[in-house]
N, C-alpha and C. Protein backbone atom coordinates (compact mmCIF):
# COMPACT_ATOMS: atom_id res chain seq x y z
N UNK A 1 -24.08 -6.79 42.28
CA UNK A 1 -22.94 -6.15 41.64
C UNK A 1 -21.82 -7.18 41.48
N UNK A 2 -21.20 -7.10 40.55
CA UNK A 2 -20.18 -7.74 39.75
C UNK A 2 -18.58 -7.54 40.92
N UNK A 3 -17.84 -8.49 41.38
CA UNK A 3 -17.16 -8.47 41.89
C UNK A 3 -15.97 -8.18 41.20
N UNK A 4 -14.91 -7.51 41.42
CA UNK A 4 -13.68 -6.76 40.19
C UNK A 4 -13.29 -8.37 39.91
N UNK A 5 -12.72 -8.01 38.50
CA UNK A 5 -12.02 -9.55 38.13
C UNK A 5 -12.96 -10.93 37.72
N UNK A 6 -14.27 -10.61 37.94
CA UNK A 6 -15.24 -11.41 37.79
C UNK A 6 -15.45 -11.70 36.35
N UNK A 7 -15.92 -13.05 35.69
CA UNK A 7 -16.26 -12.87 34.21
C UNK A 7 -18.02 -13.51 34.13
N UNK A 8 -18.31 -11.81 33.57
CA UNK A 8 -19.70 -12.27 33.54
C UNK A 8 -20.16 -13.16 32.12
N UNK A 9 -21.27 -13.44 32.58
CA UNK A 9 -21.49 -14.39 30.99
C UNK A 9 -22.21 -13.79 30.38
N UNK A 10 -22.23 -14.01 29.18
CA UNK A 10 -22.80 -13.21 27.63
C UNK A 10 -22.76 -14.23 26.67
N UNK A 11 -24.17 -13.59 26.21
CA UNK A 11 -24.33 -14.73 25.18
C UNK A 11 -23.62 -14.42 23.56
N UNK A 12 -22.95 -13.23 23.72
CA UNK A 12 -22.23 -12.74 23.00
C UNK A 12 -20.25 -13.42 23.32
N UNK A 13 -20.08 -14.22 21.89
CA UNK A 13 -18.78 -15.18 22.11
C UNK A 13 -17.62 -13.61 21.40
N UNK A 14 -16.31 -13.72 22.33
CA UNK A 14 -15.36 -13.21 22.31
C UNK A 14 -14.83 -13.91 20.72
N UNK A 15 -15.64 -13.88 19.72
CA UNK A 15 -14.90 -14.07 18.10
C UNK A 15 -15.63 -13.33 17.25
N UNK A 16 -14.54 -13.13 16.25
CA UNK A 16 -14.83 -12.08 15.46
C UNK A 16 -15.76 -13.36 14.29
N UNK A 17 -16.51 -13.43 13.57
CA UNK A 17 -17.71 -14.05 12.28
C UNK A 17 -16.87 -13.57 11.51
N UNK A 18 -17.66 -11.99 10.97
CA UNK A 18 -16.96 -12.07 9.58
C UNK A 18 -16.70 -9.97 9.71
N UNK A 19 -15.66 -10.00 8.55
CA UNK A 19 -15.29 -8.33 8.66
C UNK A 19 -15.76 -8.09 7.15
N UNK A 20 -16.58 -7.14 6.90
CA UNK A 20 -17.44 -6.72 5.92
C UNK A 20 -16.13 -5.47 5.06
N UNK A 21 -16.12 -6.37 3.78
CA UNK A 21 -15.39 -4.85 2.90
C UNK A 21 -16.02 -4.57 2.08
N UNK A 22 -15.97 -3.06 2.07
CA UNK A 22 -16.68 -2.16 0.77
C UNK A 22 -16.12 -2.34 -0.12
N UNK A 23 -16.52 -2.87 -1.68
CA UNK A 23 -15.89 -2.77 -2.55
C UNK A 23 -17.13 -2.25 -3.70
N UNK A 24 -16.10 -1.62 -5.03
CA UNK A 24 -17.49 -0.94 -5.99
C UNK A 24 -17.57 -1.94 -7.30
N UNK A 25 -16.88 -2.96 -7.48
CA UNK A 25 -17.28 -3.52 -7.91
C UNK A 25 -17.38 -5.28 -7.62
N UNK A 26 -18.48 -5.61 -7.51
CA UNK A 26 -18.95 -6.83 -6.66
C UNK A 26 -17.63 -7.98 -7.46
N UNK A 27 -17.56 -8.30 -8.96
CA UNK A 27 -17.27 -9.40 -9.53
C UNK A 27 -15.76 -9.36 -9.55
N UNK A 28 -15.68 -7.55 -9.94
CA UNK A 28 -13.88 -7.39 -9.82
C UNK A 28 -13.47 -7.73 -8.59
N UNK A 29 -13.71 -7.40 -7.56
CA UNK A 29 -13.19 -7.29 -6.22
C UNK A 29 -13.55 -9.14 -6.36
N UNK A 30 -14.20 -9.83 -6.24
CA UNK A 30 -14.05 -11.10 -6.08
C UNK A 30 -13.02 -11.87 -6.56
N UNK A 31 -12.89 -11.66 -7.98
CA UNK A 31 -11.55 -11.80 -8.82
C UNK A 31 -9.89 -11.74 -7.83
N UNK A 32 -10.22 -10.70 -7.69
CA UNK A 32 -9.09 -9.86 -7.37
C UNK A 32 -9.10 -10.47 -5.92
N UNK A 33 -9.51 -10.54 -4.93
CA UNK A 33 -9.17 -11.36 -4.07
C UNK A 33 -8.64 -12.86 -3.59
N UNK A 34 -9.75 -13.77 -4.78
CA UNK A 34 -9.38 -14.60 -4.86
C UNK A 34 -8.16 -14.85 -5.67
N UNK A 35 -7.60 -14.45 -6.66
CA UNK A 35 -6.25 -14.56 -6.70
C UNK A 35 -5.28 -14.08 -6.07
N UNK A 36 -5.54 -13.16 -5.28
CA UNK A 36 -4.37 -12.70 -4.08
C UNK A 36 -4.19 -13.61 -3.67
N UNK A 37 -5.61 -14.15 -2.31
CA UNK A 37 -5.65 -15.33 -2.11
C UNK A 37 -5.40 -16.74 -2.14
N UNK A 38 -5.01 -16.77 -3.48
CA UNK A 38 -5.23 -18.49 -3.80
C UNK A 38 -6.39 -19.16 -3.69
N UNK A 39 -7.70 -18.34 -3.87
CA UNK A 39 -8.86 -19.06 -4.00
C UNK A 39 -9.42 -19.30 -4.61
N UNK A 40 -10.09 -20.34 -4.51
CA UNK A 40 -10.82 -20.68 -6.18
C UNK A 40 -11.96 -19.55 -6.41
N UNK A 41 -12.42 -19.01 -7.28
CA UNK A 41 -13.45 -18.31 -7.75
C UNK A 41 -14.51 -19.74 -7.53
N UNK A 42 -15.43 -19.21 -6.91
CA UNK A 42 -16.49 -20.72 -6.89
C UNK A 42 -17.79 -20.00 -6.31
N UNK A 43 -18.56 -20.34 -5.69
CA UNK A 43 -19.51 -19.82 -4.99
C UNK A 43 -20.58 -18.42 -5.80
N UNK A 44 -21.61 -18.56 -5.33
CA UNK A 44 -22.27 -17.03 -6.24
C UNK A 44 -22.24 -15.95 -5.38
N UNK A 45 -22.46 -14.51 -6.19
CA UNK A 45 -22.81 -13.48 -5.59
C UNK A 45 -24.08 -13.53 -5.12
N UNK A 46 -24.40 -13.03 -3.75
CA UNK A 46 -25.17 -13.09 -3.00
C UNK A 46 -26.06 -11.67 -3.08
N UNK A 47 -27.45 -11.87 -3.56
CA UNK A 47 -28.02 -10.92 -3.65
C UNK A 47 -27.92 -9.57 -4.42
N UNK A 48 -26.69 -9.89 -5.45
CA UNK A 48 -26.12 -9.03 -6.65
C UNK A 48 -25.25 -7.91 -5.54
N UNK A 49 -25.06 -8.22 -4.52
CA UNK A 49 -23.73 -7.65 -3.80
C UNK A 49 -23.19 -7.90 -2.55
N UNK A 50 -22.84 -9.47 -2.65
CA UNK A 50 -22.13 -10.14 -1.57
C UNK A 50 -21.60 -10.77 -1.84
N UNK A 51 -19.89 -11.02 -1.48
CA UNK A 51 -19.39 -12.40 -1.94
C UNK A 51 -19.20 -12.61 -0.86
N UNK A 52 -18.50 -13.85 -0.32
CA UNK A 52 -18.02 -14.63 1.16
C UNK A 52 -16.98 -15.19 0.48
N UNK A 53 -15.70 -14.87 1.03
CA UNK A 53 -14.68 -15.57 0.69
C UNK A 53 -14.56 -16.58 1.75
N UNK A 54 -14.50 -17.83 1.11
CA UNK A 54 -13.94 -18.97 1.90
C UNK A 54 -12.46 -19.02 2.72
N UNK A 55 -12.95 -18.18 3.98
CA UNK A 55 -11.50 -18.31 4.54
C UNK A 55 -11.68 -19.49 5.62
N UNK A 56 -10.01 -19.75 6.22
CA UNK A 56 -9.96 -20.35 7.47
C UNK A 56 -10.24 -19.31 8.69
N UNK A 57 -10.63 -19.18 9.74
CA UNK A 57 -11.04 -18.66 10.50
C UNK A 57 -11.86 -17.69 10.55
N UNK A 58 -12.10 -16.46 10.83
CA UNK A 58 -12.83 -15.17 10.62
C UNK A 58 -13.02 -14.78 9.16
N UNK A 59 -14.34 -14.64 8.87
CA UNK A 59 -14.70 -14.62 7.42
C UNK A 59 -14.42 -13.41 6.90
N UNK A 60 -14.38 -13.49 5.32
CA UNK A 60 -14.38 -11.84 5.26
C UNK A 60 -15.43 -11.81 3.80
N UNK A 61 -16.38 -10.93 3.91
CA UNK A 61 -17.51 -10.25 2.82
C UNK A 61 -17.17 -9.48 2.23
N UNK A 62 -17.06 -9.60 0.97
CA UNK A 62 -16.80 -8.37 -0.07
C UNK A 62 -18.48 -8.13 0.10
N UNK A 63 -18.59 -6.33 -0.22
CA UNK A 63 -19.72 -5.96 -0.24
C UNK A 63 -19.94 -4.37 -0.99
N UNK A 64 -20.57 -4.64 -2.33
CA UNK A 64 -20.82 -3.39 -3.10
C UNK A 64 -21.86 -2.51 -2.84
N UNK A 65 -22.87 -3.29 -1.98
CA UNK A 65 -23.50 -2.02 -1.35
C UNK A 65 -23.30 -1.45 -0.51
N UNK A 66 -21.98 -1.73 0.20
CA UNK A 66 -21.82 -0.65 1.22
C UNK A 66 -20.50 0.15 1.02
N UNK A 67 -20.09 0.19 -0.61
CA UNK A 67 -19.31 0.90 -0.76
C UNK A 67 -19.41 2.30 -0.99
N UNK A 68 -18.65 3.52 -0.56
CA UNK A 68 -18.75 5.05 -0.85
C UNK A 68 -17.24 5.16 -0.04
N UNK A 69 -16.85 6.29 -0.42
CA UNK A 69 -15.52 7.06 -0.33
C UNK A 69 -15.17 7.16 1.21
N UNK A 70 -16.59 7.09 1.89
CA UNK A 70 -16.58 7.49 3.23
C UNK A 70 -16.20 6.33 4.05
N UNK A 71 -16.61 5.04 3.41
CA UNK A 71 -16.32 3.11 4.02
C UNK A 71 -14.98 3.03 3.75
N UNK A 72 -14.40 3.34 2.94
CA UNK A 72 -12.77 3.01 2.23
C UNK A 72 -12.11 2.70 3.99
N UNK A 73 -11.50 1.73 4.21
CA UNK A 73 -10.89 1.39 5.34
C UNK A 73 -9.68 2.53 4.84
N UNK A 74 -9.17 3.42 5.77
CA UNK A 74 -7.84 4.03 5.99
C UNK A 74 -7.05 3.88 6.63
N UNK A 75 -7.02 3.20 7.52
CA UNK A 75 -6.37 2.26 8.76
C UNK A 75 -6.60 0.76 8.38
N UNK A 76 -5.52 -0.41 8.23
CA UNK A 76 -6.03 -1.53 8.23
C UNK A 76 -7.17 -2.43 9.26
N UNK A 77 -8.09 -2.39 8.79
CA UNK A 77 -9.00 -3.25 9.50
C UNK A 77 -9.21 -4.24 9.90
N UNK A 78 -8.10 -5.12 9.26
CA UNK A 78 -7.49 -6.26 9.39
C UNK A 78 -6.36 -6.88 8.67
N UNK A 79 -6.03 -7.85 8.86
CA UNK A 79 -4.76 -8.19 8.89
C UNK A 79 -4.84 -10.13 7.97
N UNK A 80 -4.61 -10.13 6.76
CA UNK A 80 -4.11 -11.58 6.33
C UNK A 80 -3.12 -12.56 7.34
N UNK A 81 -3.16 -13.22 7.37
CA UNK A 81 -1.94 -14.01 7.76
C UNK A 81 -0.97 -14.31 6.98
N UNK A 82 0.50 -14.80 7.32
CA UNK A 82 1.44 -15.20 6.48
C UNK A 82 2.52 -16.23 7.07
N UNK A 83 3.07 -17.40 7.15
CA UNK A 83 3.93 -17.84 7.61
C UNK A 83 5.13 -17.27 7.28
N UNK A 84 5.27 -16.42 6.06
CA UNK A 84 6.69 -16.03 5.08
C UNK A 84 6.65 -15.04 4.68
N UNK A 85 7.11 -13.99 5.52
CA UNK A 85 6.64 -12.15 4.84
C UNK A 85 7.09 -11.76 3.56
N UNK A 86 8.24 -12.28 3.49
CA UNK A 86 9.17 -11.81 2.74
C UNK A 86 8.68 -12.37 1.42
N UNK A 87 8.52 -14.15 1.44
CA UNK A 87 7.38 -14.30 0.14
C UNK A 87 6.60 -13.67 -0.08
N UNK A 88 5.44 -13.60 0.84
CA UNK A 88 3.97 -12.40 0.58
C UNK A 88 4.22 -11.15 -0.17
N UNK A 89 5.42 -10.63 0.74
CA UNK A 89 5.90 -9.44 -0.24
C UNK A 89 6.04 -9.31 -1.45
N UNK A 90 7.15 -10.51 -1.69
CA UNK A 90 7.56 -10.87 -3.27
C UNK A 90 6.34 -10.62 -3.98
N UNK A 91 5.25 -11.75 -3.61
CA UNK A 91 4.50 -12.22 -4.30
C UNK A 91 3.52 -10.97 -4.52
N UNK A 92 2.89 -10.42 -3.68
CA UNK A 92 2.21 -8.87 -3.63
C UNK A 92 2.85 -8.36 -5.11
N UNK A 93 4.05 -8.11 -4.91
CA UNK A 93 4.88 -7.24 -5.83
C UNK A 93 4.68 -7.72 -7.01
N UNK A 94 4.69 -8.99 -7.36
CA UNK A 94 4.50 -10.05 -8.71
C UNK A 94 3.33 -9.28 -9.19
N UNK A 95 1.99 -9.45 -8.37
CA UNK A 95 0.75 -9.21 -8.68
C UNK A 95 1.09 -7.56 -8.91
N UNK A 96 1.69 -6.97 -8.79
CA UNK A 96 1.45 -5.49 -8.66
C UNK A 96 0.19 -4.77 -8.15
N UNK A 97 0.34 -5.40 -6.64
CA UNK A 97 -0.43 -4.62 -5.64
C UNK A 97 0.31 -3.70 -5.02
N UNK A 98 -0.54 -2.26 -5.11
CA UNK A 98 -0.02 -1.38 -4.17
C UNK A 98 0.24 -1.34 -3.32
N UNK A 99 1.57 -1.48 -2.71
CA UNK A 99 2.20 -1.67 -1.33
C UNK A 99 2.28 0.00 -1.08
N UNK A 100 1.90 -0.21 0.15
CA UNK A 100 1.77 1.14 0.94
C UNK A 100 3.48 0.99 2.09
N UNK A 101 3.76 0.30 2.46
CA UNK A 101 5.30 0.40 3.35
C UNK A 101 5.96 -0.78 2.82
N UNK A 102 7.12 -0.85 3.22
CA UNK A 102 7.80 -1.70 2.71
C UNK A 102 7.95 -2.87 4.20
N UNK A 103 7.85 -4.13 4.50
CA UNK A 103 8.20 -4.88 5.74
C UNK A 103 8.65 -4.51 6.95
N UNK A 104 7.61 -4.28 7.38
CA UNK A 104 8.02 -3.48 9.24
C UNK A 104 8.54 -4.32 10.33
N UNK A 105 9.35 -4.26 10.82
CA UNK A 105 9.95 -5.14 11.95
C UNK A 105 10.04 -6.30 11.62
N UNK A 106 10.46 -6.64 10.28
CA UNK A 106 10.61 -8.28 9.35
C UNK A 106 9.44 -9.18 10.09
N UNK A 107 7.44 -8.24 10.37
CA UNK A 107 6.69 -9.19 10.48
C UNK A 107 5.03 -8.49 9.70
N UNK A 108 5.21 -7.37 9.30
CA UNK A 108 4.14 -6.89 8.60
C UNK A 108 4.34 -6.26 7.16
N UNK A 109 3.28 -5.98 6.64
CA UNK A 109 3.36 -4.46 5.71
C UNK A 109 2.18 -3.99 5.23
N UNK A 110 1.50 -3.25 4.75
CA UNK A 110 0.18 -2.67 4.27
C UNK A 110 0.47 -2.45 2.71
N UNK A 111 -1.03 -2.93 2.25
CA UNK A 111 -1.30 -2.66 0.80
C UNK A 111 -2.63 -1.97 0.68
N UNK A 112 -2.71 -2.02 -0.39
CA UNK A 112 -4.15 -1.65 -0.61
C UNK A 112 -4.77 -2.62 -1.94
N UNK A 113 -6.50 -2.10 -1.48
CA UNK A 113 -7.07 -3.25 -2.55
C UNK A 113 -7.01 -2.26 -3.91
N UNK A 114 -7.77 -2.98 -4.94
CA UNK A 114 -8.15 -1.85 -6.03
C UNK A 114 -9.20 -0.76 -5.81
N UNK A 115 -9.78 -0.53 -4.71
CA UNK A 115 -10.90 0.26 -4.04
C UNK A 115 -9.91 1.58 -3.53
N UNK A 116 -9.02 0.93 -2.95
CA UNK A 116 -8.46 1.54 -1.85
C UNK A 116 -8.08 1.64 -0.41
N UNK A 117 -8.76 0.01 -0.06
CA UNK A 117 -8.84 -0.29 1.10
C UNK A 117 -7.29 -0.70 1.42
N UNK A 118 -6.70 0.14 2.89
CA UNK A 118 -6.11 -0.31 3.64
C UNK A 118 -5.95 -1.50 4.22
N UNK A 119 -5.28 -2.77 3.85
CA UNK A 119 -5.18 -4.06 4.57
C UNK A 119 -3.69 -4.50 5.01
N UNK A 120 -3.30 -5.63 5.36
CA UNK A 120 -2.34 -5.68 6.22
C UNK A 120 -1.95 -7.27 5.85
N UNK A 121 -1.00 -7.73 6.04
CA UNK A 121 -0.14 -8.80 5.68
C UNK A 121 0.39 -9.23 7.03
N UNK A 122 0.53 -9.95 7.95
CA UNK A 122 1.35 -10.07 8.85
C UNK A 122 1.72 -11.29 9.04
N UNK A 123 2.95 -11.67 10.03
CA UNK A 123 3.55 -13.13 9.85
C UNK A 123 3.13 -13.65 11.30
N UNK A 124 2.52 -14.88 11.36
CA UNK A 124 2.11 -15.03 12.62
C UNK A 124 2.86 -16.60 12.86
């Protein structure tokens, strides 16, 4: 038996890979991210419904087959990074993405994708 406070080992690492989003359309949703983003459109669709966006740290998958009404994130599932909220904001707004709140505690805010997915902006 495991002594309290003890850290057992697992071959399972304390990091997140990648966070899978439903989206219904594979090429739009790629689009559309990567210019939120600032990413280049580059890379192919994977299996006619996967993209991998080239991020820094924890990956994130657009994915059209696992989209239905029932996947739609309603709670943010995760969170972008931002050094500059208040830019992000701006810039959100430029693009005319649906902002769901307006800058919470001058370090977050929630939008949504063109799906509908709940995501998150925050300043770290």
């Amino acid at each position: 038996m495991e002594s309290e406070g003890a850290v057992m080992n697992s071959p399972i690492l304390n990091q997140i890979g990648t966070v899978f989003i439903p989206v219904s359309n594979i090429e739009k949703a790629r689009d559309w991210y990567c210019e939120i983003l600032g990413l280049p459109v580059d890379g192919e669709i994977q299996f006619g419904h996967l993209y991998v966006l080239p991020m820094k740290g924890a990956g994130v998958v657009l994915d059209s087959k696992i989209f239905s009404e029932d996947a739609i994130f309603r709670t943010p599932a995760l969170h972008f990074n931002t050094e500059d909220i208040e830019g992000a904001y701006a810039f959100m707004q430029s693009k005319e993405v649906e902002l769901t709140t307006e800058i919470q505690h001058q370090h977050y805010f929630n939008f949504k994708d063109p799906d509908g997915n709940l995501l998150m902006v925050c300043q770290c």
